[in-house]
Protein backbone atom coordinates (compact mmCIF):
# COMPACT_ATOMS: atom_id res chain seq x y z
CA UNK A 1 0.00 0.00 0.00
CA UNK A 2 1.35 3.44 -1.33
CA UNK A 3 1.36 6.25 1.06
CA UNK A 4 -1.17 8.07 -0.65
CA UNK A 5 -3.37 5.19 -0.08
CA UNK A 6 -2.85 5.03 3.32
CA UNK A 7 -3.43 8.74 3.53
CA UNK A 8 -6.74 8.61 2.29
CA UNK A 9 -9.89 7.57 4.40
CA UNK A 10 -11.28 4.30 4.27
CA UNK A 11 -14.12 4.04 3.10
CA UNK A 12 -17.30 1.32 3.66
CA UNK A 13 -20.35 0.40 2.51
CA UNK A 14 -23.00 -1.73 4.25
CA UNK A 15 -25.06 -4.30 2.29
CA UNK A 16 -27.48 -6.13 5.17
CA UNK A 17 -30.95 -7.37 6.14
CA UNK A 18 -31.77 -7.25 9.48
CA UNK A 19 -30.82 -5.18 12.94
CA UNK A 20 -27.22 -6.72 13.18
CA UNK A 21 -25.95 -3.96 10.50
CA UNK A 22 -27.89 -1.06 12.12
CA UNK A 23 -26.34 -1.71 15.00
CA UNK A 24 -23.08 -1.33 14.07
CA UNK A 25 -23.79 1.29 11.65
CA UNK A 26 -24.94 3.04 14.65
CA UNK A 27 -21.92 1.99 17.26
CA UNK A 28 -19.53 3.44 14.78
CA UNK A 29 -21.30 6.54 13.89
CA UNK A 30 -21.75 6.93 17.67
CA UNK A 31 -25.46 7.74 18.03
CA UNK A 32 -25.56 9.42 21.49
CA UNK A 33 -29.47 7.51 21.17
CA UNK A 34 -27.79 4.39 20.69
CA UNK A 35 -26.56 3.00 23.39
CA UNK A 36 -29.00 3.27 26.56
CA UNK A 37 -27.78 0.38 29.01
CA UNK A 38 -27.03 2.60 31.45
CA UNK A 39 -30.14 3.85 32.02
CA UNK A 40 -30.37 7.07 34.14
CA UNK A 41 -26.74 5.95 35.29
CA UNK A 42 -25.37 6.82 31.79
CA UNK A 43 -21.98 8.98 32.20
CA UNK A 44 -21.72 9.24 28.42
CA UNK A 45 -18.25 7.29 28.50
CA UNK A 46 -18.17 6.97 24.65
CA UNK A 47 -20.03 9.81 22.82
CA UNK A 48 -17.98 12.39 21.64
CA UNK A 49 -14.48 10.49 22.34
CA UNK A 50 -15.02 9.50 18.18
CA UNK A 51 -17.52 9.15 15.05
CA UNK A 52 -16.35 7.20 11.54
CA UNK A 53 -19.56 8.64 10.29
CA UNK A 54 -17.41 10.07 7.24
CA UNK A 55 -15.53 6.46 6.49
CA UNK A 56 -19.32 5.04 5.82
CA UNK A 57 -20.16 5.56 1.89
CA UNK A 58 -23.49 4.12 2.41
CA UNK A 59 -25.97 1.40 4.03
CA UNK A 60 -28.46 -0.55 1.59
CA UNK A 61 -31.25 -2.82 3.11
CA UNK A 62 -31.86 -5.27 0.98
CA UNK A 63 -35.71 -7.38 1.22
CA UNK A 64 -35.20 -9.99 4.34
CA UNK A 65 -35.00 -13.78 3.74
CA UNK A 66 -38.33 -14.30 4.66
CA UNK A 67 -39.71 -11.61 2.17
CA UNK A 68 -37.76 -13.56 -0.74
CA UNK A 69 -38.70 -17.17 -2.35
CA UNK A 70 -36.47 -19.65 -0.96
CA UNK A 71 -34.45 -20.45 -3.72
CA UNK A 72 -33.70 -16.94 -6.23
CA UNK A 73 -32.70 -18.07 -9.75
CA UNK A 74 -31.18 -14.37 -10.98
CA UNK A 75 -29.90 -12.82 -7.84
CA UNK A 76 -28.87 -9.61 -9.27
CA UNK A 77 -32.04 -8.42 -9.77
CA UNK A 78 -32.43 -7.96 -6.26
CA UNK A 79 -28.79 -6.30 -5.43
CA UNK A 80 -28.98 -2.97 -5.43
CA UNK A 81 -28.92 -1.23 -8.81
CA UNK A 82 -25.69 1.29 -8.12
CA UNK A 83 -23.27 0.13 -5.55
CA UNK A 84 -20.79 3.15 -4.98
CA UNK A 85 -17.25 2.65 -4.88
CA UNK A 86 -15.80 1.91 -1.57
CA UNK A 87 -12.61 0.25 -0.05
CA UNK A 88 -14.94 -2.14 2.01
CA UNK A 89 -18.43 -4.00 1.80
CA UNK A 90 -19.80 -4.88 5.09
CA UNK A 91 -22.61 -7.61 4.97
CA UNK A 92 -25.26 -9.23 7.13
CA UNK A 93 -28.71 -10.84 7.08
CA UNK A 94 -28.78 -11.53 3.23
CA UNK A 95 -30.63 -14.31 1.51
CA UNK A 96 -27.91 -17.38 0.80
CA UNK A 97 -28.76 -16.59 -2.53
CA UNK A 98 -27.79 -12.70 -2.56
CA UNK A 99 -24.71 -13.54 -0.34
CA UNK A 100 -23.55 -15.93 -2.99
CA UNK A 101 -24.32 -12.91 -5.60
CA UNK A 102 -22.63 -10.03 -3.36
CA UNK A 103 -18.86 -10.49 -4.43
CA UNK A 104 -19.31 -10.13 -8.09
CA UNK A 105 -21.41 -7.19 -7.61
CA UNK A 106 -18.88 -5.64 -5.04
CA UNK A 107 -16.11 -6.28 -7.82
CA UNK A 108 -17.68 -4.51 -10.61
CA UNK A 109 -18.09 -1.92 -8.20
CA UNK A 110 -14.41 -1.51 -7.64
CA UNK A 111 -14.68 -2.50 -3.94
CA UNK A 112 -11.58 -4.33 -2.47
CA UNK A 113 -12.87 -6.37 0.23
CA UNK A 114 -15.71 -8.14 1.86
CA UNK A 115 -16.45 -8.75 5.48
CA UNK A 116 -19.23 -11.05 6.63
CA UNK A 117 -19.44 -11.46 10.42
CA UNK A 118 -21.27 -14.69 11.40
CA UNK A 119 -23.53 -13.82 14.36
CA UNK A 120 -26.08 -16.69 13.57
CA UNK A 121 -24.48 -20.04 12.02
CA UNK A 122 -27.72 -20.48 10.36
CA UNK A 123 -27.06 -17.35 8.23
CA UNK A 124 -23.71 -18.33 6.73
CA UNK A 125 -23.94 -22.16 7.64
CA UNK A 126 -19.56 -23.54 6.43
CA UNK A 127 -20.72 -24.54 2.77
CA UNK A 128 -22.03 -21.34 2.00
CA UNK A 129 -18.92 -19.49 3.50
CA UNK A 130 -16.41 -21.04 1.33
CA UNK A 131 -18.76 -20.85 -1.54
CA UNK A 132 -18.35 -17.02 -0.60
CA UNK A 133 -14.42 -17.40 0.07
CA UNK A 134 -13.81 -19.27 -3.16
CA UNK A 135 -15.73 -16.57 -5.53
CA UNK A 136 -14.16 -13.16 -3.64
CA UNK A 137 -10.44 -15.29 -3.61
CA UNK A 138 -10.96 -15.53 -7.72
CA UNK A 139 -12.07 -12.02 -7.85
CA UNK A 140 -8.83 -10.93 -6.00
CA UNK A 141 -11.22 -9.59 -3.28
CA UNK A 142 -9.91 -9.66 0.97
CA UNK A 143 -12.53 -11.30 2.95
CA UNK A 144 -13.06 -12.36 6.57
CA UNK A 145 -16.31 -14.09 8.06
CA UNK A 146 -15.16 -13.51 12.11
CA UNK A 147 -17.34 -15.46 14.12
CA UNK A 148 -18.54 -13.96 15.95
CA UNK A 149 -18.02 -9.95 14.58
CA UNK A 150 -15.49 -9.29 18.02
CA UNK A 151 -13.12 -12.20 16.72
CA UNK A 152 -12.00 -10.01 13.84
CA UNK A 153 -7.88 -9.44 14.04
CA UNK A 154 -5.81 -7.61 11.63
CA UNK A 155 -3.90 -10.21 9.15
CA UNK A 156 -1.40 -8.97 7.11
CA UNK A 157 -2.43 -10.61 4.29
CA UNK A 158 -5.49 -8.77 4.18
CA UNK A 159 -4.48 -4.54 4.45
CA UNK A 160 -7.82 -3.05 3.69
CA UNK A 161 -9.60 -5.10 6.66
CA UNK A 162 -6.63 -3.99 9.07
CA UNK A 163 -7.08 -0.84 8.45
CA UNK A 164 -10.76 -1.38 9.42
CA UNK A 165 -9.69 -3.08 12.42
CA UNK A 166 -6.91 -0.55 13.40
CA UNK A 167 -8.25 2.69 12.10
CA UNK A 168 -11.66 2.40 12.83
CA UNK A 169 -10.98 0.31 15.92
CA UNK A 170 -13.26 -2.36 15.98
CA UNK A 171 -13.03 -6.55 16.07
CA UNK A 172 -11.59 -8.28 18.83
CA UNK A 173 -11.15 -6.12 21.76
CA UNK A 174 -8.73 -4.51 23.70
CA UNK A 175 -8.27 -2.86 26.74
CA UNK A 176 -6.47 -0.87 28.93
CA UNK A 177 -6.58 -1.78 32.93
CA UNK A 178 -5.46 0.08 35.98
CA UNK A 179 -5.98 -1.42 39.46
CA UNK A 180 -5.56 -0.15 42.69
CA UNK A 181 -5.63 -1.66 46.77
CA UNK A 182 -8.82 -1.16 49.05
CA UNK A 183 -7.17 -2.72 51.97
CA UNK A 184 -5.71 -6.27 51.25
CA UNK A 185 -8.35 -6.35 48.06
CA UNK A 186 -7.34 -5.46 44.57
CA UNK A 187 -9.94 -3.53 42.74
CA UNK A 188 -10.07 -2.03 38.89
CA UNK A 189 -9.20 1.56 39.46
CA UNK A 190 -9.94 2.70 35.63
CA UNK A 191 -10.76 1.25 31.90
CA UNK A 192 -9.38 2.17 28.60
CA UNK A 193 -11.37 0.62 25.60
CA UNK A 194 -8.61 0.94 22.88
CA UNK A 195 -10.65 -1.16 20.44
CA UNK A 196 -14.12 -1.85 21.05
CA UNK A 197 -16.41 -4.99 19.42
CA UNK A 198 -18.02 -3.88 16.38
CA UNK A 199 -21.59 -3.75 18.28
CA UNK A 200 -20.12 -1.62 20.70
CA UNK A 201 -20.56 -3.71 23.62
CA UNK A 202 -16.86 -3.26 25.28
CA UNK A 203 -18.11 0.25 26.18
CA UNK A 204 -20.89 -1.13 28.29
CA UNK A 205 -18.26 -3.81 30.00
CA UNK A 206 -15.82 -1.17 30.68
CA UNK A 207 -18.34 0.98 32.48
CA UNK A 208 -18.71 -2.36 34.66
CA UNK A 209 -15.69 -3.48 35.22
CA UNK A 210 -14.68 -0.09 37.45
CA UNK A 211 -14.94 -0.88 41.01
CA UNK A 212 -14.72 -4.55 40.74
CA UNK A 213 -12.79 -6.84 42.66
CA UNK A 214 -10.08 -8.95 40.17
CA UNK A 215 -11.04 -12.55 42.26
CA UNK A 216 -11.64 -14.15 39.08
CA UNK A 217 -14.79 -15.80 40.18
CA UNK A 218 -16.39 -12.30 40.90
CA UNK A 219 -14.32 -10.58 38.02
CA UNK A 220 -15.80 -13.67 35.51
CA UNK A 221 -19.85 -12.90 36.88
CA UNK A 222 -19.28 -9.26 36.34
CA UNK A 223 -17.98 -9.21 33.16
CA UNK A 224 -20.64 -12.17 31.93
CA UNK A 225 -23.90 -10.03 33.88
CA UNK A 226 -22.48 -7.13 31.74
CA UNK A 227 -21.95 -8.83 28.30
CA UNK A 228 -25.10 -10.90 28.17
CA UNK A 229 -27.07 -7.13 29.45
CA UNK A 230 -25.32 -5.35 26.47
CA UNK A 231 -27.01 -7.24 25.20
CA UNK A 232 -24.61 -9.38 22.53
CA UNK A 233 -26.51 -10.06 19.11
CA UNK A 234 -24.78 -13.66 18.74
CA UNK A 235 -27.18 -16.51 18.82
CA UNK A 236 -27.40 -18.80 21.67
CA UNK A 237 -27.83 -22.24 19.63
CA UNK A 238 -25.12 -24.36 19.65
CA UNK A 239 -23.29 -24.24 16.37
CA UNK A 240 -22.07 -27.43 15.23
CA UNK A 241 -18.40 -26.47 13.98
CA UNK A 242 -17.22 -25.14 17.60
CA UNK A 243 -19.83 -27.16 19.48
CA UNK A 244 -20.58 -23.22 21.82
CA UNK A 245 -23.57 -20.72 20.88
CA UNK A 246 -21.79 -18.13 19.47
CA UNK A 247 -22.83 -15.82 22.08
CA UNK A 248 -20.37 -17.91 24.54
CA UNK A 249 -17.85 -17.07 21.78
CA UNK A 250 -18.33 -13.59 22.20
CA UNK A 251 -18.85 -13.82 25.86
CA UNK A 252 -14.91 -15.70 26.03
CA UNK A 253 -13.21 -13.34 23.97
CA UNK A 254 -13.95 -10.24 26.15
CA UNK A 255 -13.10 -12.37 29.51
CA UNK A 256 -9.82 -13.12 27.84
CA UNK A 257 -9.25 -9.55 26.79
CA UNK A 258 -9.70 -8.52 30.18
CA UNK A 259 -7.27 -10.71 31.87
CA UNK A 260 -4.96 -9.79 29.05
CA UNK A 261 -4.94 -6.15 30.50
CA UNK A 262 -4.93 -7.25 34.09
CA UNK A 263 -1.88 -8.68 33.45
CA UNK A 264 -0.23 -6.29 31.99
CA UNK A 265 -1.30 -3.22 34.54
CA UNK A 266 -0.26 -5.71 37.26
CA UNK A 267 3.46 -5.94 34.92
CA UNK A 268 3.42 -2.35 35.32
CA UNK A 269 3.06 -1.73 38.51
C-alpha cells in the first residue's frame, strides 16, 4: 500500500438485512441515542471520544430472507442497482442466494474487500462461507467471516480489513486496565477501551468493570452479567463447527481480553 493510499480515508459500505448492521452502523457513527444500558446511570463514557460517520459511503437494506422465495434463480435483480465505490463492503442478514451474488457485484463496483461477520451459524452455515471465500479469492477480493463480529484481528495478508480493524478500531477487543488496593483487596481503578467490538458492547463492559474486585470468580460474573445485558446479538444455539452458541464465543473473547490487561497493569506496577 502506497502512502497516498494510506493517507486517504477508508471508506465502507453496508449491504445487510436485518438489525445486526444497524447496530453497528450506529456503534460506529456513535449515536448518542444508541446505546442506553445505562439507564439514568449513563456517564456518556463513549459519545464524543469518536464518530467514523465520514468512512461510511453508504448502508443498503436489501428485502429480508423471509420476504424472498427460498431459492432466487437471478440474484442480481435484487442487489442494489448502483453500488458506490468503496474500499470495504460490510454484509449481514442476506438471503444465501444474494450472499452468494454479493462479491461479483462488489467487484464490478471496484470494492476491495468483503467482510461477513457470522452472528447466527444459520445465516452463513460452512458450505455457503467457502462458496463465498472461493468466488471473492478468484475475484482478488480480501474477505473475513469472524465469528462472531469481536473475533475479527488484523492479518497482514489482508491490508484493507486492518485498516478497518486498526483505524476504525473495531473486532476483537482490547483494553487498557489500571488497578488499585482497598485494603488487602485489589480492585479495577480505571478502563481504557482501545478497540471496542463492532456492536459496541466493550463500552458497556468497561463501564462495569470499574470498582470490581479482580477474584476471578467475581471478576468472571461481572464481566458475563455485563456482556449478556449489552445485550450481545450472537445466537445462543449451539453451532455445530465449535460445538458453543456463538454468544459464549463472544462472551470468552472479552473475559480473555480482560485478563490480558490485568496482566499487563499488574506488569506495570
Amino acid at each position: 500500500m502506497n502512502s497516498s493510499e494510506k493517507n486517504e480515508i477508508l471508506s465502507i459500505i453496508f449491504i445487510y438485512s436485518g438489525d445486526f448492521a444497524e447496530r453497528v452502523i450506529r456503534n460506529l457513527i456513535n449515536d448518542p441515542s444508541f446505546c442506553k444500558s445505562c439507564g439514568l446511570y449513563c456517564d456518556s463514557c463513549k459519545y464524543g471520544v469518536y464518530s467514523y460517520v465520514r468512512n461510511i459511503r453508504a448502508a443498503m437494506e436489501l428485502p429480508s430472507p423471509a420476504e424472498l422465495p427460498a431459492f432466487i434463480d437471478n440474484p442480481e435483480d435484487y442487489m442494489p442497482k448502483k453500488i458506490p465505490k468503496a474500499d470495504l463492503c460490510i454484509s449481514s442478514g442476506l438471503h444465501k442466494d444474494l450472499l452468494l451474488e454479493l462479491p461479483y457485484a462488489i467487484a464490478r463496483a471496484g470494492l476491495k474487500a468483503l467482510i461477513v461477520p457470522i452472528e447466527d451459524f444459520m445465516e452463513v452455515p460452512s458450505g455457503l462461507k467457502k462458496q463465498v471465500e472461493e468466488s471473492c479469492e478468484e475475484l482478488g477480493l480480501e474477505s473475513a467471516f469472524p465469528k462472531p463480529f469481536c473475533s475479527l484481528e488484523p492479518s497482514e495478508d489482508k491490508p484493507i480489513i486492518s485498516r478497518f480493524v486498526n483505524e476504525l478500531r473495531v473486532g476483537r477487543p482490547q483494553l487498557e486496565i489500571s488497578v488499585t488496593k482497598r485494603g488487602n483487596t485489589e480492585v479495577i481503578e480505571s478502563v481504557i477501551v482501545r478497540r471496542s467490538a463492532p456492536c459496541g458492547s466493550t463500552w458497556y463492559v468497561a463501564r462495569k468493570l470499574i470498582g470490581v474486585e479482580t477474584e476471578k470468580e467475581i471478576l468472571y460474573d461481572v464481566v458475563a452479567k455485563a456482556h449478556h445485558s449489552y445485550p450481545c446479538t450472537a445466537t445462543m444455539t449451539v453451532d455445530p463447527e465449535v460445538k458453543e452458541p456463538i454468544l459464549h464465543l463472544g462472551g470468552f473473547i472479552i473475559r480473555e481480553e480482560v485478563e490480558k490487561a490485568l496482566r499487563k497493569a499488574r506488569m506495570q506496577k
